[in-house]
C-alpha atoms as a PDB file:
ATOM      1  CA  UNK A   1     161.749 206.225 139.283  1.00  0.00           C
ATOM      2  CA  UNK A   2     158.782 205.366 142.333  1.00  0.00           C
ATOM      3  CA  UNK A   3     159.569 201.686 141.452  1.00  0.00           C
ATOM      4  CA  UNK A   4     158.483 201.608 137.972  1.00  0.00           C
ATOM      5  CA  UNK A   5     159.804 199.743 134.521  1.00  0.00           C
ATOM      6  CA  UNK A   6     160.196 200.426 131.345  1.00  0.00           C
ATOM      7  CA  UNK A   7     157.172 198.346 130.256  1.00  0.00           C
ATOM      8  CA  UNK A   8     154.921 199.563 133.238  1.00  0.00           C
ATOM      9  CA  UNK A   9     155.750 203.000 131.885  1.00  0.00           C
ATOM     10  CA  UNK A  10     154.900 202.357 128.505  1.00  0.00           C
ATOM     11  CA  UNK A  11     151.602 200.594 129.516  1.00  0.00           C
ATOM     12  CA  UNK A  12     150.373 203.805 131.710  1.00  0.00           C
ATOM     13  CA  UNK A  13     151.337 206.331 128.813  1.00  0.00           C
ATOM     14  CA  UNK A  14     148.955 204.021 126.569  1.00  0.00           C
ATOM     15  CA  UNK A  15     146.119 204.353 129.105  1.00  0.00           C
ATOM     16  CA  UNK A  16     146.306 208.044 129.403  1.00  0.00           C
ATOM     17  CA  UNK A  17     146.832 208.106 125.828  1.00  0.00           C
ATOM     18  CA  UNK A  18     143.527 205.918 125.809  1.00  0.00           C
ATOM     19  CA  UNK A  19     141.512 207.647 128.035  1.00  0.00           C
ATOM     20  CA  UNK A  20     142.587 211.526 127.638  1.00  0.00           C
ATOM     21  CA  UNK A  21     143.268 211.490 123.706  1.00  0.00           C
ATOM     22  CA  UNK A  22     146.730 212.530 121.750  1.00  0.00           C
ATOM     23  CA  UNK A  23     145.446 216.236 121.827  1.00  0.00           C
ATOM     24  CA  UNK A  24     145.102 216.155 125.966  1.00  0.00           C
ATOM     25  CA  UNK A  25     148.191 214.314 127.006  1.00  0.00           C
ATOM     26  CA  UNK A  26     150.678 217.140 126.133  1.00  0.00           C
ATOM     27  CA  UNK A  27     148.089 220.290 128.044  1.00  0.00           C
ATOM     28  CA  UNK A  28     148.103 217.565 131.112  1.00  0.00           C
ATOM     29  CA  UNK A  29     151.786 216.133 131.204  1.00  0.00           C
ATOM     30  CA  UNK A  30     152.766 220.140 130.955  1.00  0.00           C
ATOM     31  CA  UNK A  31     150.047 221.222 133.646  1.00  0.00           C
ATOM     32  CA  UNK A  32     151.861 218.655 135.678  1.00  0.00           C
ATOM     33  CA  UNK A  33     155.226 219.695 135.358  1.00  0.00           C
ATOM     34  CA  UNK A  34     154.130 222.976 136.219  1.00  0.00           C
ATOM     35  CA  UNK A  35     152.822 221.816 139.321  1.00  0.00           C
ATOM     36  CA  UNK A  36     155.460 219.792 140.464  1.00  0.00           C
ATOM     37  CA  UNK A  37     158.141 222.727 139.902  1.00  0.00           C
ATOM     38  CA  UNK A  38     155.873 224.821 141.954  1.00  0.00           C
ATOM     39  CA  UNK A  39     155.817 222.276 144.736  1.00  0.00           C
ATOM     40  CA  UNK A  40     159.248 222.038 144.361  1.00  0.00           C
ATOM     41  CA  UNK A  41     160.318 225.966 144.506  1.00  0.00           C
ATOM     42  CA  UNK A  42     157.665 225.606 147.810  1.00  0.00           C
ATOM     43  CA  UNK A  43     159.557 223.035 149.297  1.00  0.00           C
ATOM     44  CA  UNK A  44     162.806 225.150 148.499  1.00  0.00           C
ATOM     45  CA  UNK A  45     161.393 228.128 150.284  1.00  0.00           C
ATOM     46  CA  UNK A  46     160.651 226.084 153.534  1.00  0.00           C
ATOM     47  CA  UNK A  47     164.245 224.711 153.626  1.00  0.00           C
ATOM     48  CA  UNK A  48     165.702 228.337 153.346  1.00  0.00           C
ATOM     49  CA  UNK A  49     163.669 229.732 155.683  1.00  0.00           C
ATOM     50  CA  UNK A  50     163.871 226.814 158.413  1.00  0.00           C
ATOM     51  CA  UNK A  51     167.992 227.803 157.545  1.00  0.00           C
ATOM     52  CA  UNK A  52     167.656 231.409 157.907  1.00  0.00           C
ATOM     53  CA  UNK A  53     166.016 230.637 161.332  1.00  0.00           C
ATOM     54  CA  UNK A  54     168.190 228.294 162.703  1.00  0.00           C
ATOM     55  CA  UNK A  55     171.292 230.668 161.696  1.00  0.00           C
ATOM     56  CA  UNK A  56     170.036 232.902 163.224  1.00  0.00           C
ATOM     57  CA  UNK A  57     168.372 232.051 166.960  1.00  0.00           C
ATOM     58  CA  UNK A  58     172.569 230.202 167.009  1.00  0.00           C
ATOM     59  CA  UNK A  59     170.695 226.549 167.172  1.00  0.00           C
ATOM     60  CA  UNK A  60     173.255 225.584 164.380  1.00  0.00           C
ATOM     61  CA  UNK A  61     176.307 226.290 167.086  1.00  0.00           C
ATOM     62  CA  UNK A  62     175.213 224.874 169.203  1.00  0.00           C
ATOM     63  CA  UNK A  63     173.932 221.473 167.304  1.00  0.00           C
ATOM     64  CA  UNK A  64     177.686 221.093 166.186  1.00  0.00           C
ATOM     65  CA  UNK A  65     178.963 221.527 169.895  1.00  0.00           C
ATOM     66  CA  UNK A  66     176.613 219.175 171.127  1.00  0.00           C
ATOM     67  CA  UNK A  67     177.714 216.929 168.138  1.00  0.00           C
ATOM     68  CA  UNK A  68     181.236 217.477 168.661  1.00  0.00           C
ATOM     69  CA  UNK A  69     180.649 216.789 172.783  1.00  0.00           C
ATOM     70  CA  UNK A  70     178.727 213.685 171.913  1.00  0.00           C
ATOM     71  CA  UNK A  71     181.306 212.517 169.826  1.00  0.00           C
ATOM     72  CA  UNK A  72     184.092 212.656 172.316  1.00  0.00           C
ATOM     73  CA  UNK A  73     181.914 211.132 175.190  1.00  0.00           C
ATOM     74  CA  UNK A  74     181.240 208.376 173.009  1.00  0.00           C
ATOM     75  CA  UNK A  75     185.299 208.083 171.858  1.00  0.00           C
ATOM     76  CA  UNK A  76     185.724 207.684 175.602  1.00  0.00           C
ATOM     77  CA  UNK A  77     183.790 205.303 176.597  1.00  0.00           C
ATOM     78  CA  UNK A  78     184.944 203.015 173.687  1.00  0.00           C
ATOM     79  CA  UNK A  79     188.244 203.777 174.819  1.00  0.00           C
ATOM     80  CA  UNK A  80     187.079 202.617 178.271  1.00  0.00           C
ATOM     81  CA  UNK A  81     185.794 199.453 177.054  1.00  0.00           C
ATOM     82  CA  UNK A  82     188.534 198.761 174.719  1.00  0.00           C
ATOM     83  CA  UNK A  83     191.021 199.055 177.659  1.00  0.00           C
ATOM     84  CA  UNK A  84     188.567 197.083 180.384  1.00  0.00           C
ATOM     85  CA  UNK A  85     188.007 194.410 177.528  1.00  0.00           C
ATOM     86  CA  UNK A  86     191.747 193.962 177.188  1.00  0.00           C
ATOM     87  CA  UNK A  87     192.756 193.506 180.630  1.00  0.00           C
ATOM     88  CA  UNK A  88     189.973 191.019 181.633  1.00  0.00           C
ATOM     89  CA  UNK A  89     191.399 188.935 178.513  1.00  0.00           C
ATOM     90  CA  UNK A  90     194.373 189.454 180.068  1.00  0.00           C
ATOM     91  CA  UNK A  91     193.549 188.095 183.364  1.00  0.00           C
ATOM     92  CA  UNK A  92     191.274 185.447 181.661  1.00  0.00           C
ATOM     93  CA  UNK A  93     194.456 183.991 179.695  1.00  0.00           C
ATOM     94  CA  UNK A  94     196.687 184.180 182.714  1.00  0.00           C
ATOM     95  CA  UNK A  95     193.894 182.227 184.568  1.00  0.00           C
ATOM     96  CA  UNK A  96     193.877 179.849 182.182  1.00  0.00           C
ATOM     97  CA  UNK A  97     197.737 179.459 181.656  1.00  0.00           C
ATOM     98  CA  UNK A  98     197.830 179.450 185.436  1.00  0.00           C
ATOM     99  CA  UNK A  99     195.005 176.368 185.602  1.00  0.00           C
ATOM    100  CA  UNK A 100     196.401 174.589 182.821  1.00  0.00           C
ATOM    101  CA  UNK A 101     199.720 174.764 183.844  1.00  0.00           C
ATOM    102  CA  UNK A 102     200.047 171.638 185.786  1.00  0.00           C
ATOM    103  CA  UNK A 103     197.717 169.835 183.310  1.00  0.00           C
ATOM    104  CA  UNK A 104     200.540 170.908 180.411  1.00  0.00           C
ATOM    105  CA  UNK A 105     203.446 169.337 182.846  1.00  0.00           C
ATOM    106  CA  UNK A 106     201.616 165.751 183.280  1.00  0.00           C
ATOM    107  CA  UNK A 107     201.347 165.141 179.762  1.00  0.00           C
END
């Protein structure tokens, strides 16, 4: 919770306790629950809204095509490299076999 401990918690609820009075704390901890659920039903509002808008100028289509054209551009380039990267080993071990070859006879 933000980062906080138990004790650090404890220590801040004594201060307000301290500074506001027993009689206050309840009247402010509930004055800022009520403002935090109205910041949250705002935020909620927002996020509907921005959905309502995207569903309906199509932007979510065509997010998911682009995501699903992205996706296969990328698969085929790995697919590129994957097969480039295996035939240069290829022709880097035959090199090597090839160049070693009389080495391996002499000994």
């Amino acid at each position: 919770m933000f980062g906080i401990g138990g004790g650090e918690l404890i220590f801040i609820i004594f201060i307000a306790l301290m500074l506001f009075g027993s009689d206050k704390v309840p009247d402010i901890a509930r004055t800022l629950a009520k403002g935090m659920a109205q910041v949250k039903n705002a935020t909620n509002e927002i996020k509907s809204e921005i959905q309502k808008e995207v569903k309906a100028n199509g932007i979510d289509n065509s997010l998911k095509e682009l995501n699903e054209t992205f996706t296969s551009e990328v698969s085929k380039v790995k697919e590129g490299i994957d097969t480039n990267l295996n035939n240069s080993l290829h022709e880097i071990s035959n090199d090597i076999d090839d160049a070693t070859g009389p080495i391996k006879r002499q000994m």
